[in-house]
C-alpha atoms as a PDB file:
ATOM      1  CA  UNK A   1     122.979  88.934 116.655  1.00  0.00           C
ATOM      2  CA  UNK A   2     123.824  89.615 112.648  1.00  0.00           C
ATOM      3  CA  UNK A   3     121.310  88.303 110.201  1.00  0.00           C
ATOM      4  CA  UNK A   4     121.609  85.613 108.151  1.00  0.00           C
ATOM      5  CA  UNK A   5     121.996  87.334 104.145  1.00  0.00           C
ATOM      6  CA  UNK A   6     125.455  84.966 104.326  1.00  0.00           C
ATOM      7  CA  UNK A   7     123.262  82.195 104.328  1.00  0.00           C
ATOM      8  CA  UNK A   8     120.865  83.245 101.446  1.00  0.00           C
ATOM      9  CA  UNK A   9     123.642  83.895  99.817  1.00  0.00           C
ATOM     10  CA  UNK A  10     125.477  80.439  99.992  1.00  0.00           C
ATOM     11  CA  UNK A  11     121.593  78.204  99.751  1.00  0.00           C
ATOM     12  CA  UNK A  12     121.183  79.901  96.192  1.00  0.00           C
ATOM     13  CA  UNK A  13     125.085  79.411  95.342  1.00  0.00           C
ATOM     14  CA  UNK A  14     124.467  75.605  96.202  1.00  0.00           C
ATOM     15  CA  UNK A  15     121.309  75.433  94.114  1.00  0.00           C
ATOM     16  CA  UNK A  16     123.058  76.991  91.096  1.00  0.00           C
ATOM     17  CA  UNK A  17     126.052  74.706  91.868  1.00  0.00           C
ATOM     18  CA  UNK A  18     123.912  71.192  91.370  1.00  0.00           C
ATOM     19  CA  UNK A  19     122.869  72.859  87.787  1.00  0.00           C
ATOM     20  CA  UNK A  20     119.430  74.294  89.171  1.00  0.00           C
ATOM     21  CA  UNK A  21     117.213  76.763  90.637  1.00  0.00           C
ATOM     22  CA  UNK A  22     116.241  77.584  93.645  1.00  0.00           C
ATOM     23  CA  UNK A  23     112.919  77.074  94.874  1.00  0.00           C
ATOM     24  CA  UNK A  24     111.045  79.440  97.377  1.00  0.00           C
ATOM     25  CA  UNK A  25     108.484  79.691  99.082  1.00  0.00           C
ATOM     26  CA  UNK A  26     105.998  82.436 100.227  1.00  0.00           C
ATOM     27  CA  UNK A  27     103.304  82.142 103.102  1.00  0.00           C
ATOM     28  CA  UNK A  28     101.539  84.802 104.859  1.00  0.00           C
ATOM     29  CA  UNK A  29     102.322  85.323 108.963  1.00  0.00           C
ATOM     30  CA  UNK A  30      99.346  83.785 111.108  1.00  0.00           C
ATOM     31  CA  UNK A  31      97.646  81.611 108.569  1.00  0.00           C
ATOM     32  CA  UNK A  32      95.594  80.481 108.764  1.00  0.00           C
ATOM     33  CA  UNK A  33      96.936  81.045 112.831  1.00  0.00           C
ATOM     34  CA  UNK A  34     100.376  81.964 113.728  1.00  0.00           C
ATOM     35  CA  UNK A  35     100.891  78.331 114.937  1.00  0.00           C
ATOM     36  CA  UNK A  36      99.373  77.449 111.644  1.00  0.00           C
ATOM     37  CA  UNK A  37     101.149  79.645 109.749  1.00  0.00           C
ATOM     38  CA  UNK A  38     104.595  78.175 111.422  1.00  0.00           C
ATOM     39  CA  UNK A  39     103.580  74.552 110.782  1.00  0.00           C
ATOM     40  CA  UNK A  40     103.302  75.074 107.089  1.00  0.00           C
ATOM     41  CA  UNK A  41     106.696  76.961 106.754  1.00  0.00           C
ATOM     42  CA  UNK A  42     108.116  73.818 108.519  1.00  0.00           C
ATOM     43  CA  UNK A  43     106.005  71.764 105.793  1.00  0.00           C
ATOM     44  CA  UNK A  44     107.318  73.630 102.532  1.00  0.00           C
ATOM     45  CA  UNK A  45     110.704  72.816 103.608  1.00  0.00           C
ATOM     46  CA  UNK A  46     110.040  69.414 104.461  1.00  0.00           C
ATOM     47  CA  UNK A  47     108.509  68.847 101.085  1.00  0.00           C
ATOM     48  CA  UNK A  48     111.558  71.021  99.220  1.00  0.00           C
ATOM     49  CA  UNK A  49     112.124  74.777  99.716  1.00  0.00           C
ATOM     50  CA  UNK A  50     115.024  75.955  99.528  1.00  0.00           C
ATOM     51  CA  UNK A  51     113.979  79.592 100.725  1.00  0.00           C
ATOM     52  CA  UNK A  52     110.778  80.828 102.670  1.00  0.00           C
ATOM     53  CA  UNK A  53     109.243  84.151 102.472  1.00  0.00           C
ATOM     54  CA  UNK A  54     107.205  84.951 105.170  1.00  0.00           C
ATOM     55  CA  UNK A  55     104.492  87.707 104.582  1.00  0.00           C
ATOM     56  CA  UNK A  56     103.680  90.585 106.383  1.00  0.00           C
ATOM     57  CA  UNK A  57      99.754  90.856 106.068  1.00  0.00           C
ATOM     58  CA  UNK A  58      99.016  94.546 105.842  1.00  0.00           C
ATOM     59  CA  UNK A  59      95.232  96.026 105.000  1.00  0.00           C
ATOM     60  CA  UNK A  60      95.970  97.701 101.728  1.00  0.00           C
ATOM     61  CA  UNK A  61      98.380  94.627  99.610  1.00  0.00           C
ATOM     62  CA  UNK A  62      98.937  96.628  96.421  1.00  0.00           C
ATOM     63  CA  UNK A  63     100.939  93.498  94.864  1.00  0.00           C
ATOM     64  CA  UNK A  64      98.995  90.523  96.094  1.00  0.00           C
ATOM     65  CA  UNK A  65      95.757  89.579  94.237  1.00  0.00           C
ATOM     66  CA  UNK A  66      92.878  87.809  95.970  1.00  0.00           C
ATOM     67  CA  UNK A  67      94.211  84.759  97.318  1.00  0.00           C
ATOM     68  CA  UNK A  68      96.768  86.383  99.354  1.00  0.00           C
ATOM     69  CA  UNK A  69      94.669  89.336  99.910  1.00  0.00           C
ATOM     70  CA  UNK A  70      92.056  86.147 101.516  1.00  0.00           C
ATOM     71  CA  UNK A  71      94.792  85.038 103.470  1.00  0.00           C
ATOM     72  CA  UNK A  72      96.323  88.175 104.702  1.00  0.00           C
ATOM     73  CA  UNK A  73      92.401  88.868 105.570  1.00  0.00           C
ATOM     74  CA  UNK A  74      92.534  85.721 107.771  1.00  0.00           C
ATOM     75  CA  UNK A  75      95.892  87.184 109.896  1.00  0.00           C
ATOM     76  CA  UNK A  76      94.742  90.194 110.299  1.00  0.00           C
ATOM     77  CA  UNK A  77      91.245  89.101 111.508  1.00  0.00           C
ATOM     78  CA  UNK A  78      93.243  86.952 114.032  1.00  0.00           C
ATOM     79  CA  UNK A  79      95.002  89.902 115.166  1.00  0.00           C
ATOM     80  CA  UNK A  80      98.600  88.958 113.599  1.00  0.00           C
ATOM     81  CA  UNK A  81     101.257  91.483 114.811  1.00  0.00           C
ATOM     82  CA  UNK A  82     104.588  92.120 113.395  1.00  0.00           C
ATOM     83  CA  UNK A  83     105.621  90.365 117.190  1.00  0.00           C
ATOM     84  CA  UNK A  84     103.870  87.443 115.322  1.00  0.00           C
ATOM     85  CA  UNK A  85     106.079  87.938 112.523  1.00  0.00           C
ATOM     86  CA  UNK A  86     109.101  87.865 113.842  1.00  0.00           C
ATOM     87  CA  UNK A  87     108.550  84.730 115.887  1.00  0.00           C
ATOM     88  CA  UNK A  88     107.295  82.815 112.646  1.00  0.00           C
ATOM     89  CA  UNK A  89     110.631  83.977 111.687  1.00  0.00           C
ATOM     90  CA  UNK A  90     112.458  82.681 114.681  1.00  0.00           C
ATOM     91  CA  UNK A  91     110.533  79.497 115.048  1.00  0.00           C
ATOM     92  CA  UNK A  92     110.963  78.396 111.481  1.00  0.00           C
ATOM     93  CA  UNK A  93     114.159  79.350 110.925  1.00  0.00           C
ATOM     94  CA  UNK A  94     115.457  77.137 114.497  1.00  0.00           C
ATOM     95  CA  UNK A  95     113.619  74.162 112.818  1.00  0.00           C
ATOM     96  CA  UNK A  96     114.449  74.158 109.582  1.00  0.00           C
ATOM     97  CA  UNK A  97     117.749  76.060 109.208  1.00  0.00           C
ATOM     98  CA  UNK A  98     116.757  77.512 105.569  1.00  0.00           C
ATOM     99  CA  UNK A  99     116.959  81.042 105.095  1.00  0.00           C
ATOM    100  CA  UNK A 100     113.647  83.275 106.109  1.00  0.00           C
ATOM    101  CA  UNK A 101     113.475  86.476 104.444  1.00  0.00           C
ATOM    102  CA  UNK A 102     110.027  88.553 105.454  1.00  0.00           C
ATOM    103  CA  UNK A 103     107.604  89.642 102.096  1.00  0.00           C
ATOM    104  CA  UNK A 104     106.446  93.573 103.071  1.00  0.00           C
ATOM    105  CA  UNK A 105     105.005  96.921 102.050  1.00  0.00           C
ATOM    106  CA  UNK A 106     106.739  99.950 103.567  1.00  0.00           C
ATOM    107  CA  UNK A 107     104.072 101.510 105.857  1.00  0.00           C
ATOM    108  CA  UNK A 108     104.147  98.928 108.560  1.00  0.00           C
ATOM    109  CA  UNK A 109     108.419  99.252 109.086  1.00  0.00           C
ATOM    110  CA  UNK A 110     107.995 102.802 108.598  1.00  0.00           C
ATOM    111  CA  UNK A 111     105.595 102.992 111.469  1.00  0.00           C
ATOM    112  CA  UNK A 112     107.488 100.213 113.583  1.00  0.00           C
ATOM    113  CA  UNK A 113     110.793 101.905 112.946  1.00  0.00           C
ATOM    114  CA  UNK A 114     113.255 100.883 111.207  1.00  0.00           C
ATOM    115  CA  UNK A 115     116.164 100.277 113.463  1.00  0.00           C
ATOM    116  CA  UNK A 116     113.531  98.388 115.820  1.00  0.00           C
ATOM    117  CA  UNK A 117     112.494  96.280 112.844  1.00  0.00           C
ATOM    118  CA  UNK A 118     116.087  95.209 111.615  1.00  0.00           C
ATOM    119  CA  UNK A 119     117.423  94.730 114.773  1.00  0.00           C
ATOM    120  CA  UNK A 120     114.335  92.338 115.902  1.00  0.00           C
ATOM    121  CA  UNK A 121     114.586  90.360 112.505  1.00  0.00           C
ATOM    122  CA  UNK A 122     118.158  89.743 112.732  1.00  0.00           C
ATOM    123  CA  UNK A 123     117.726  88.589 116.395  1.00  0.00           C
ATOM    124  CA  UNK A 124     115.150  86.361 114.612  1.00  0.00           C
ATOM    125  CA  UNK A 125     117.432  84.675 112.575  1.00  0.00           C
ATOM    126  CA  UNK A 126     116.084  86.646 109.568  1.00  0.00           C
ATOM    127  CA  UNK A 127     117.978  86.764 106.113  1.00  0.00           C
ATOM    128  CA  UNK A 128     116.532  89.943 105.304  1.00  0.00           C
ATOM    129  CA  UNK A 129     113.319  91.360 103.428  1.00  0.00           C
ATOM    130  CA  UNK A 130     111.925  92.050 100.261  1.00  0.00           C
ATOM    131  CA  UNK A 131     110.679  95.488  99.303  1.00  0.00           C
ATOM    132  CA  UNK A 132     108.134  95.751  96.641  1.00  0.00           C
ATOM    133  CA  UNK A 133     107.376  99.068  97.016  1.00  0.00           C
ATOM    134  CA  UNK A 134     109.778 100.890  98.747  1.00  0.00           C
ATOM    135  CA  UNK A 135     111.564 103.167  95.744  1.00  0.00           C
ATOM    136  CA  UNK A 136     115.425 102.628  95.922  1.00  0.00           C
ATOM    137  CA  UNK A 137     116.024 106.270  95.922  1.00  0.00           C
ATOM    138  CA  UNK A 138     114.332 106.712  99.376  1.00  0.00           C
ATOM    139  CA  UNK A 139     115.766 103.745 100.776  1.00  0.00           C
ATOM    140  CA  UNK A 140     118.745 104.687 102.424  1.00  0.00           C
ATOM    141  CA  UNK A 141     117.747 104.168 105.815  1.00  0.00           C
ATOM    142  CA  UNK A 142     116.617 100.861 105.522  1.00  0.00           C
ATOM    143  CA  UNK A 143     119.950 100.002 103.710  1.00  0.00           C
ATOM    144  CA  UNK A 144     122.164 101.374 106.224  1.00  0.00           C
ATOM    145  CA  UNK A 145     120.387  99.527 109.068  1.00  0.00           C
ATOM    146  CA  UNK A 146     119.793  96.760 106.549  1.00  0.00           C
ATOM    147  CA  UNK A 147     123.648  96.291 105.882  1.00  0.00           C
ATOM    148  CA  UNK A 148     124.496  96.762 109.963  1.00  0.00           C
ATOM    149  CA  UNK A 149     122.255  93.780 111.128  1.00  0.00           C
ATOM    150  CA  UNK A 150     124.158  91.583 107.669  1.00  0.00           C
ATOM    151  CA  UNK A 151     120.062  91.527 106.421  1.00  0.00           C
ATOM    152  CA  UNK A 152     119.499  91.257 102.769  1.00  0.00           C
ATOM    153  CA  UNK A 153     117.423  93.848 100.899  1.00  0.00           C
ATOM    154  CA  UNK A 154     115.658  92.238  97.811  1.00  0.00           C
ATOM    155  CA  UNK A 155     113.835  94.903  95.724  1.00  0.00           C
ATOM    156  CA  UNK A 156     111.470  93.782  92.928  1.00  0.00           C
ATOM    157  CA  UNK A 157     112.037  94.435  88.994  1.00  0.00           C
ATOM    158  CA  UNK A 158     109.322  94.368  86.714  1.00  0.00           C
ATOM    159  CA  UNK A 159     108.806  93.982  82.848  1.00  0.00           C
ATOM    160  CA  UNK A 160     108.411  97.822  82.274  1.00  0.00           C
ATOM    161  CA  UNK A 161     111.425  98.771  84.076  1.00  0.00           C
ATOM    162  CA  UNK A 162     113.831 100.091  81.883  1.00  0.00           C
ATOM    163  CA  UNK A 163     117.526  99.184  81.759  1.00  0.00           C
ATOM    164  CA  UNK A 164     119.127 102.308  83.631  1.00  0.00           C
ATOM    165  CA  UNK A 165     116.146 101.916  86.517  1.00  0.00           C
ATOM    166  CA  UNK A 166     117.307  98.200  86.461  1.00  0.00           C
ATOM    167  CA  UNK A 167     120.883  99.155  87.130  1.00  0.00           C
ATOM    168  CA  UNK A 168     119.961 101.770  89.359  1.00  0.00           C
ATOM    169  CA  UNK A 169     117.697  99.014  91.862  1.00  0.00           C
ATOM    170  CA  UNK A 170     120.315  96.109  91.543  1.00  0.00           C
ATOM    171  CA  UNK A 171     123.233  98.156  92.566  1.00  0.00           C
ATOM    172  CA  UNK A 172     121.179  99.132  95.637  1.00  0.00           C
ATOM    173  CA  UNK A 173     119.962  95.618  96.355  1.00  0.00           C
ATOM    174  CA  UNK A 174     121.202  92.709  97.935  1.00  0.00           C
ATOM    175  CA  UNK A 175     120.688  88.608  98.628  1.00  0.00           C
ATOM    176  CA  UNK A 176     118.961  88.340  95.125  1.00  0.00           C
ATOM    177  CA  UNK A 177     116.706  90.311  92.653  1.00  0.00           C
ATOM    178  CA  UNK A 178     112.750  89.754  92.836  1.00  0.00           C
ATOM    179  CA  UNK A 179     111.623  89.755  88.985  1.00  0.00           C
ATOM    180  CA  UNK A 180     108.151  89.996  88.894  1.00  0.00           C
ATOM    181  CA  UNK A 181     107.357  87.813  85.434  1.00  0.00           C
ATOM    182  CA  UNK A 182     104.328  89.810  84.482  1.00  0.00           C
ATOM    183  CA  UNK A 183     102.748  93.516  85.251  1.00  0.00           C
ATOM    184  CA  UNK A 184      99.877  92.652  87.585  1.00  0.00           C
ATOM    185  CA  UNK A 185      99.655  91.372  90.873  1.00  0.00           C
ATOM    186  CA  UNK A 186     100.426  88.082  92.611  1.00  0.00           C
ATOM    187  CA  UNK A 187      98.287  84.824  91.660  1.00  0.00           C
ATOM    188  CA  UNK A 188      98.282  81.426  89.676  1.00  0.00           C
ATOM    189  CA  UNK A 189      98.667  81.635  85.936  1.00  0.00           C
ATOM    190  CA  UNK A 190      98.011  79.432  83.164  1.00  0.00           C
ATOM    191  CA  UNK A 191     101.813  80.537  81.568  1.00  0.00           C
ATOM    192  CA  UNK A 192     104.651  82.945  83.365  1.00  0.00           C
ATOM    193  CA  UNK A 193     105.298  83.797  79.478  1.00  0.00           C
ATOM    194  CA  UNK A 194     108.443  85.436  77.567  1.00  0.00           C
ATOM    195  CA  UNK A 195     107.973  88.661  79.522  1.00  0.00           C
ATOM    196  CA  UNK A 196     110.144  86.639  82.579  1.00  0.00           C
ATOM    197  CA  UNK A 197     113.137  85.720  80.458  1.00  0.00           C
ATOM    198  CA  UNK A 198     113.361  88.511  79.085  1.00  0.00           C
ATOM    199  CA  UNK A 199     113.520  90.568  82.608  1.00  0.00           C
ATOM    200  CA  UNK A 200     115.691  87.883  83.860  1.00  0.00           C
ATOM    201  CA  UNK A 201     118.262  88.780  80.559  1.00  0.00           C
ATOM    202  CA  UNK A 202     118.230  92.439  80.642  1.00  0.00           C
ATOM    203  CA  UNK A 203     118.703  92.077  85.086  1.00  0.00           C
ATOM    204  CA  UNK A 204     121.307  89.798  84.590  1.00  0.00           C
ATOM    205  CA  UNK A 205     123.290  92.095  81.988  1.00  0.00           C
ATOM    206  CA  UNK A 206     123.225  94.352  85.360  1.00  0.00           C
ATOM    207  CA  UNK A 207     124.418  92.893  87.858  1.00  0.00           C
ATOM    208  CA  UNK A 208     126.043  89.416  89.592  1.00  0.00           C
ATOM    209  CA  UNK A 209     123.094  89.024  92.163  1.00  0.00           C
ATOM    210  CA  UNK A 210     121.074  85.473  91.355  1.00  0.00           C
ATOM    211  CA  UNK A 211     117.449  86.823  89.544  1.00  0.00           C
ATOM    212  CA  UNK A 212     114.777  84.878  91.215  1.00  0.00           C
ATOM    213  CA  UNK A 213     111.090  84.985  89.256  1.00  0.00           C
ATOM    214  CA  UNK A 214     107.820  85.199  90.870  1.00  0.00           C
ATOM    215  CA  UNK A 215     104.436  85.965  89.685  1.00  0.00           C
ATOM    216  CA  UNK A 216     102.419  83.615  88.539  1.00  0.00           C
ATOM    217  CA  UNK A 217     103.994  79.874  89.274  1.00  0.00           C
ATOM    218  CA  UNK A 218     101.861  77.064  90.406  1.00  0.00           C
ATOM    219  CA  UNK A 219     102.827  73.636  89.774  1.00  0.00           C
ATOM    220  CA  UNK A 220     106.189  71.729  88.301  1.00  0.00           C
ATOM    221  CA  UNK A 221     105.737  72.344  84.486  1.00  0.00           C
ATOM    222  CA  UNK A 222     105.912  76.297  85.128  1.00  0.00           C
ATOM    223  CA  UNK A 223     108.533  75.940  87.761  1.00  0.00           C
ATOM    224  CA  UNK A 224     110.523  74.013  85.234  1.00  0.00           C
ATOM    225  CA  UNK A 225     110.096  76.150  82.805  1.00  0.00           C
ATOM    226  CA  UNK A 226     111.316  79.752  85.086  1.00  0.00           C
ATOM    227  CA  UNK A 227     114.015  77.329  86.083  1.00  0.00           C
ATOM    228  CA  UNK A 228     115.538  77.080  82.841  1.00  0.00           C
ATOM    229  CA  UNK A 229     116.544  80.805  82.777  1.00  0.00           C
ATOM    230  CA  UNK A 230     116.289  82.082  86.503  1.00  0.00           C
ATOM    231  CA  UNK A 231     117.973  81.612  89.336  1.00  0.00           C
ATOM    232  CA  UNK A 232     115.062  81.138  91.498  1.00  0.00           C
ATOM    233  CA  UNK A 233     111.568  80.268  91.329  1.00  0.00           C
ATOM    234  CA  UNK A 234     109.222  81.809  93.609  1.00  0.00           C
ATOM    235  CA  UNK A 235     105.828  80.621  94.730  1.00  0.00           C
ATOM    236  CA  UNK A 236     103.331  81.589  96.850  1.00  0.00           C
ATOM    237  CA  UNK A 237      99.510  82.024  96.052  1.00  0.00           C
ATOM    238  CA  UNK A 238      99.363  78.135  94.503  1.00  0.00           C
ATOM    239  CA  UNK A 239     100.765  77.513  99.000  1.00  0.00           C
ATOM    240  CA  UNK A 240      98.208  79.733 100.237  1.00  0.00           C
ATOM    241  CA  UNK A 241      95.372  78.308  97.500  1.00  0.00           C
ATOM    242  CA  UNK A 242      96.183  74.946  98.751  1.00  0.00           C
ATOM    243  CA  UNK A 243      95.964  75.570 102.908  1.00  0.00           C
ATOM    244  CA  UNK A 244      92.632  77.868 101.955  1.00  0.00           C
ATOM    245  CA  UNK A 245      91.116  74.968 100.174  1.00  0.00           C
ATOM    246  CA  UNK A 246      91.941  72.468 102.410  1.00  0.00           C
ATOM    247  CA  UNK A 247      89.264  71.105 104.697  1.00  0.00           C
ATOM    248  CA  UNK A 248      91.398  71.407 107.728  1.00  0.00           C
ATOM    249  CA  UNK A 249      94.468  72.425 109.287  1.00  0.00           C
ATOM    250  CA  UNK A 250      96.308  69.280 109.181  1.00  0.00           C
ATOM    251  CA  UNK A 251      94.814  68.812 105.350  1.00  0.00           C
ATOM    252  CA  UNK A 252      96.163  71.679 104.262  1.00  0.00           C
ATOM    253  CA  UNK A 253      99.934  71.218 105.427  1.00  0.00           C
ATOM    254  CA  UNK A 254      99.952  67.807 104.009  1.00  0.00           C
ATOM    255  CA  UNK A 255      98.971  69.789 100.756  1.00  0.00           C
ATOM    256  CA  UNK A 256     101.538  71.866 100.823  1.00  0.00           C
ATOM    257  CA  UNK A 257     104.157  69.680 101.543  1.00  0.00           C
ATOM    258  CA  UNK A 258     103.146  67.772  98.594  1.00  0.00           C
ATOM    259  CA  UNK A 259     102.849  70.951  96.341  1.00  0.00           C
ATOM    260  CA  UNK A 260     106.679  71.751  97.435  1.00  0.00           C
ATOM    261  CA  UNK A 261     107.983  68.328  96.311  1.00  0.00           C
ATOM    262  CA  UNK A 262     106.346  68.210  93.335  1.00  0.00           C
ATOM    263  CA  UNK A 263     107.706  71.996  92.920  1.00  0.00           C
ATOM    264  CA  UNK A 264     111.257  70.630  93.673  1.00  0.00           C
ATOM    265  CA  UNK A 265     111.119  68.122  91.448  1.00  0.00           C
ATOM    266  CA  UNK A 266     109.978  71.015  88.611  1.00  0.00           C
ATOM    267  CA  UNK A 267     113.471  73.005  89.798  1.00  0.00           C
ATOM    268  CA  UNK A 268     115.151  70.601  88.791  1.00  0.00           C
ATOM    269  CA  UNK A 269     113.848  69.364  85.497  1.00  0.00           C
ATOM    270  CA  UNK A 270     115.204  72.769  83.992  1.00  0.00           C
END
């Protein structure tokens, strides 16, 4: 079975052709349970996603500040495997028919293997993964398996990243380009700042691949505000903040759903 990059590809050329951006989503595999962790994919596209991530928890999250670094706690305390992965993949993708890409660090497909991993997340239904710290000049492998099971590789851009590196990582990449709007790691922000437009500018001046900012969103103002020069908005630690503050399970999907609309709404306010 291919993967399903055709289909990211096509969900952010709709968004950009009703005048907007995209809006995705990131959650963590198994949390707060895998069957949890399912449930509020299924929400975040009920309330508006466009695109999920789903997170690989792994021990050492160089990227992720402390509320993912909570959440991925949570999985791996429950004994998440990257079996539990791929069926949050599966699952979500056969109920909500958006593209799922998986959110990892290299160690754990390096370890799994790499032609195991691709082939199991395009059997998934998976549209590919994002990178954030797998260098593009040791990423040949992955690409050539990558490209064989039609799986997107996203790799992430960030503010210090000068203009030949950023020609040198979106020629390699593929499905979209991860700007990270801000050095520093993953978490809600009081402002995404000028930093994000002006990645989004000098990526752009690169290549033809939508530019999708993450980093530091968390409710409809900000989103509006990325939307009116990215492609894409990404947001995940103001999803996992709301299911970790919740009082219970069924709580904290109800939050999220709401926290997508409200999102969606911001998308498309640009």
């Amino acid at each position: 079975m291919s993967g399903n990059i055709e289909l990211l590809s096509t969900t952010l050329a709709a968004a950009k052709a009703e005048d907007r951006a995209a809006l995705i989503a990131y959650l963590p595999a198994g949390f707060p349970t895998v069957d949890g962790g399912i449930e509020a994919v299924k929400a975040v596209v009920a309330g508006g996603a466009d695109v999920v991530e789903v997170g690989l928890p792994h021990s050492d999250p160089v990227l992720d500040g402390p509320v993912i670094q909570t959440a991925d706690d949570i999985a791996l305390r429950g004994g998440v495997r990257i079996a539990d992965v791929m069926r949050t993949v599966r699952e979500a993708y056969e109920a909500t028919g958006v593209p799922i890409l998986v959110m990892t660090y290299w160690n754990p497909i390096d370890r799994y293997g790499v032609e195991r991993f691709t082939a199991e997340l395009a059997e998934a239904g998976g549209a590919g993964c994002i990178l954030p710290d797998l260098p593009v000049q040791e990423s040949a492998l992955w690409r050539e398996h990558a490209d064989k099971h039609s799986l997107a590789t996203v790799f992430v851009v960030a503010p210090s990243s000068q203009d030949a590196r950023l020609a040198t990582i979106t020629a390699a990449g593929s499905g979209f380009v991860y700007a990270a709007s801000l050095m520093g790691v993953t978490g809600t922000r009081a402002s995404v700042g000028a930093q994000a437009q002006e990645l989004v500018g000098r990526t752009r001046a690169t290549t033809d691949l939508p530019v999708c900012v993450g980093l530091g969103v968390s409710n409809a103002e900000q989103a509006a505000e990325v939307a009116g020069f990215a492609d894409g908005v990404i947001v995940g630690s103001a999803f996992v903040k709301a299911i970790l503050d919740a009082p219970d399970e069924a709580a904290g999907l109800d939050a999220v759903r709401s926290l997508a609309g409200e999102l969606a709404q911001g998308v498309r306010k640009r």
